[in-house]
Protein backbone atom coordinates (compact mmCIF):
# COMPACT_ATOMS: atom_id res chain seq x y z
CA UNK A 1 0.00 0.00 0.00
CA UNK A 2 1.41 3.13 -1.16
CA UNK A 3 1.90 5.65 1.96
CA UNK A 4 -0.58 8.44 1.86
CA UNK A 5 0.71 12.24 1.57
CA UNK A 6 0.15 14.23 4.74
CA UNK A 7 -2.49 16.21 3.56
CA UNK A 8 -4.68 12.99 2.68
CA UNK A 9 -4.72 12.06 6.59
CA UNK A 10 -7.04 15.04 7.42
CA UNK A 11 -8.95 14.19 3.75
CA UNK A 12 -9.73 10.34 4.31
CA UNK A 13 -12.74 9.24 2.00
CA UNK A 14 -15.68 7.23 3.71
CA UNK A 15 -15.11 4.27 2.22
CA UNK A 16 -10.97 4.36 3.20
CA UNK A 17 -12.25 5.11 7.07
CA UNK A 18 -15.04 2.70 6.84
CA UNK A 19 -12.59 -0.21 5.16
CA UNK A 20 -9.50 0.64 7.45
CA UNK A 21 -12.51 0.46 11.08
CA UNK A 22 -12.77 -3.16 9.51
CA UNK A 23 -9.23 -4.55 10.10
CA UNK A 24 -9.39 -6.58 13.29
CA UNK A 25 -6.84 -6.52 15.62
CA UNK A 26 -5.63 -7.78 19.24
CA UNK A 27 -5.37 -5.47 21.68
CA UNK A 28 -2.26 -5.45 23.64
CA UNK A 29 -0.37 -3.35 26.31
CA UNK A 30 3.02 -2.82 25.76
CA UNK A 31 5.25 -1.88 28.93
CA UNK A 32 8.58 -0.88 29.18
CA UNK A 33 10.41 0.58 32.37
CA UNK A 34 11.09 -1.26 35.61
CA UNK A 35 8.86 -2.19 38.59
CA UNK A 36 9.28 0.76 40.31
CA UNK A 37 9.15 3.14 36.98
CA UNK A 38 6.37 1.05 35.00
CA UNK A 39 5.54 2.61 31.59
CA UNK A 40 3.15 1.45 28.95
CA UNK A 41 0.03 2.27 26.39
CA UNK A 42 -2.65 0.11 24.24
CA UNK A 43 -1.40 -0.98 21.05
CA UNK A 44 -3.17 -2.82 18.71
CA UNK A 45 -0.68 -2.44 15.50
CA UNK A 46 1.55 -5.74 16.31
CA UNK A 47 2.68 -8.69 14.11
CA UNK A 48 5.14 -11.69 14.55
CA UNK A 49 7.40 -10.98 11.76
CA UNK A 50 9.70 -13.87 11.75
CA UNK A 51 9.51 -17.67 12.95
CA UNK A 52 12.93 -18.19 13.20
CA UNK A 53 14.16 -16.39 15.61
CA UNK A 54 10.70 -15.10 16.64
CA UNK A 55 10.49 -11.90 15.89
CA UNK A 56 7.81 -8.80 16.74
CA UNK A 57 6.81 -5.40 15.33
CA UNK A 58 4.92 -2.69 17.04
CA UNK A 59 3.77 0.62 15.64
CA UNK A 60 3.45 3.33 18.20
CA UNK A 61 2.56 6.95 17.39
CA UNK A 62 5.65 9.63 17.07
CA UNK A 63 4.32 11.77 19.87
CA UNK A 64 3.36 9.71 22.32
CA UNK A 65 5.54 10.18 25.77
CA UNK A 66 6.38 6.41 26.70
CA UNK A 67 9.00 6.92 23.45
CA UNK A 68 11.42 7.97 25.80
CA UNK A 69 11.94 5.03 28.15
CA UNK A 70 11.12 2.68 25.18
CA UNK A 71 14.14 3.86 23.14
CA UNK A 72 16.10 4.41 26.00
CA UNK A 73 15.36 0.70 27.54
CA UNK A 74 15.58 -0.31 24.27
CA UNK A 75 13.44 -2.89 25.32
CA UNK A 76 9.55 -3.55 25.12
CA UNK A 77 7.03 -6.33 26.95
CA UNK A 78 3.60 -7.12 24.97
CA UNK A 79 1.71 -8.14 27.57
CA UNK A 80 -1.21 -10.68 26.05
CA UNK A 81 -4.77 -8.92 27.78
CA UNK A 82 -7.79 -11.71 28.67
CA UNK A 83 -11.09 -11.25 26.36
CA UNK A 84 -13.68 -9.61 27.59
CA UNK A 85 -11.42 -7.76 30.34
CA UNK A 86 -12.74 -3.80 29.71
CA UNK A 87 -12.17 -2.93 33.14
CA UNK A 88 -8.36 -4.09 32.60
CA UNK A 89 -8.27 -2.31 28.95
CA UNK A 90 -10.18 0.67 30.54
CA UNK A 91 -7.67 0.85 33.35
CA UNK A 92 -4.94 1.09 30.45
CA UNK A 93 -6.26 3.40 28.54
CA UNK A 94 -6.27 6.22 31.60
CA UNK A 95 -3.76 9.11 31.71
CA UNK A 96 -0.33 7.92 31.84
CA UNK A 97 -0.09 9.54 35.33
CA UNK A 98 -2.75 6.56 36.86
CA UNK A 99 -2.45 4.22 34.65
CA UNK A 100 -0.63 1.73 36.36
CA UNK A 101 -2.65 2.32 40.03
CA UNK A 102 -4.18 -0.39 41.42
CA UNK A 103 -2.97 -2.94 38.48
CA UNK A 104 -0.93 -5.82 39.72
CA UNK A 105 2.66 -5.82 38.39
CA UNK A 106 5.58 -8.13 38.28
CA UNK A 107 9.32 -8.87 36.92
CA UNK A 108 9.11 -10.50 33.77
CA UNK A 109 12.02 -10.97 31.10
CA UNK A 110 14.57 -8.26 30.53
CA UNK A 111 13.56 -6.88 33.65
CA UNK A 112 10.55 -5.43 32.03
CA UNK A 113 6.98 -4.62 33.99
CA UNK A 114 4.71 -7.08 33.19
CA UNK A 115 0.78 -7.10 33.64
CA UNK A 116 0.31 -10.10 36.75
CA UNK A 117 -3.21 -10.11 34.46
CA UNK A 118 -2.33 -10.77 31.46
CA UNK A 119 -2.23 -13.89 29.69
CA UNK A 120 1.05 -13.85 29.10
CA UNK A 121 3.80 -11.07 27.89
CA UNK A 122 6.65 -11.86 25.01
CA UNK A 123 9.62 -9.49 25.76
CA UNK A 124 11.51 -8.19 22.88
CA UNK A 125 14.82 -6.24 22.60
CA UNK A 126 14.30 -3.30 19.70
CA UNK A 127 16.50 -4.16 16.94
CA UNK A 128 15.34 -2.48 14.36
CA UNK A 129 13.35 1.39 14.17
CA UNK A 130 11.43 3.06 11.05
CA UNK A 131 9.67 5.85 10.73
CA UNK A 132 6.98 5.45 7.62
CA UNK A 133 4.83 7.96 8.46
CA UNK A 134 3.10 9.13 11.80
CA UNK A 135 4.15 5.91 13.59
CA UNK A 136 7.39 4.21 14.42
CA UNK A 137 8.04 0.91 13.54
CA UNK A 138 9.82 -0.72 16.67
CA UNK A 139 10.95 -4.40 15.63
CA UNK A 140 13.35 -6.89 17.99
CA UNK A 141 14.14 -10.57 18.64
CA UNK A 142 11.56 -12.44 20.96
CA UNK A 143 13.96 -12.41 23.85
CA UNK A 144 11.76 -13.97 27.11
CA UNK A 145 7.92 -14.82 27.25
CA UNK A 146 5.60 -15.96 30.42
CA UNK A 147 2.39 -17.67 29.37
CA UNK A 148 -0.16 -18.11 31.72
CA UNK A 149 -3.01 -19.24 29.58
CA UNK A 150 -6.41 -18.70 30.56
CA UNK A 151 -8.53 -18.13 27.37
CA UNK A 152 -8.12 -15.92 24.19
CA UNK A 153 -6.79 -12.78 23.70
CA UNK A 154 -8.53 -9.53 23.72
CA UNK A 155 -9.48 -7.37 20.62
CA UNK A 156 -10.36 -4.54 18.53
CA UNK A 157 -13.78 -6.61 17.80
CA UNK A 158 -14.69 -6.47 21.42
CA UNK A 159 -14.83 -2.77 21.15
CA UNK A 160 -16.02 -2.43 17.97
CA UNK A 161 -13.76 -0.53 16.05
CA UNK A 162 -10.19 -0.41 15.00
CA UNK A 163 -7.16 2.40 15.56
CA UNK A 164 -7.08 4.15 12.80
CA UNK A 165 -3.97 5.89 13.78
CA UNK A 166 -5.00 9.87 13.62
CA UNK A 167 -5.41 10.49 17.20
């Protein structure tokens, strides 16, 4: 797909909103930080990208202010959220400033924060950085995982719609 010009993403068509709100996702959380510095938002842009070695890709938006401690850590958790769990995604989604109160937290790979709630977490090292447009590309070696099972995984169908990156 051919990247649009900046001046399209205030000019989408209908139809290009209404196809794009129609890509299904998982919802994720990805943390980064330590225990006593947790940081983290909702992503739902992921994808394995290789089988051997595992490999991940996240897109997170240029502005947003966990990019610090990401590219400084160098190092990112996706931590796998339980369907059906809105109060756990609502929790998430709060200012950065509360996000983590209340949530359960523990130690996971890499020394990375990891949701005690989640299903699971895979902990990657960043290996590789793009910028195609609004959103970095942040891609790294499957270093670490904890699986706890429990169910599927949370996603963008559950809250019926998907990111369509322009907030």
């Amino acid at each position: 797909m051919r990247r649009m010009l900046e001046n399209q993403l205030h000019d989408l068509s209908p139809e290009v909103v209404a196809a794009l709100s129609h890509l299904h996702y998982g919802l994720y959380f990805l943390s980064t930080g330590r225990l006593t510095e947790p940081q983290g938002l909702l992503v739902s842009w992921v994808s394995q990208v290789s089988g051997r070695p595992p490999w991940l890709l996240a897109a997170v938006r240029h502005n947003r202010s966990v990019l610090p401690a990401l590219q400084g850590q160098g190092a990112f958790a996706l931590n796998l959220l339980p369907a059906g769990n809105r109060e756990l995604v609502a929790a998430l989604g709060r200012p950065a400033a509360r996000r983590f109160a209340g949530l359960a937290l523990e130690e996971g790979p890499l020394g990375l924060p990891l949701l005690s709630d989640a299903l699971g977490a895979l902990c990657c090292r960043v290996q590789e950085v793009r910028r195609p447009g609004d959103h970095l590309l942040l891609a790294g070696p499957v270093e670490g995982a904890v699986w706890r099972g429990g169910g599927p995984a949370f996603s963008t169908a559950e809250v019926g719609h998907a990111y369509l990156g322009l907030s």
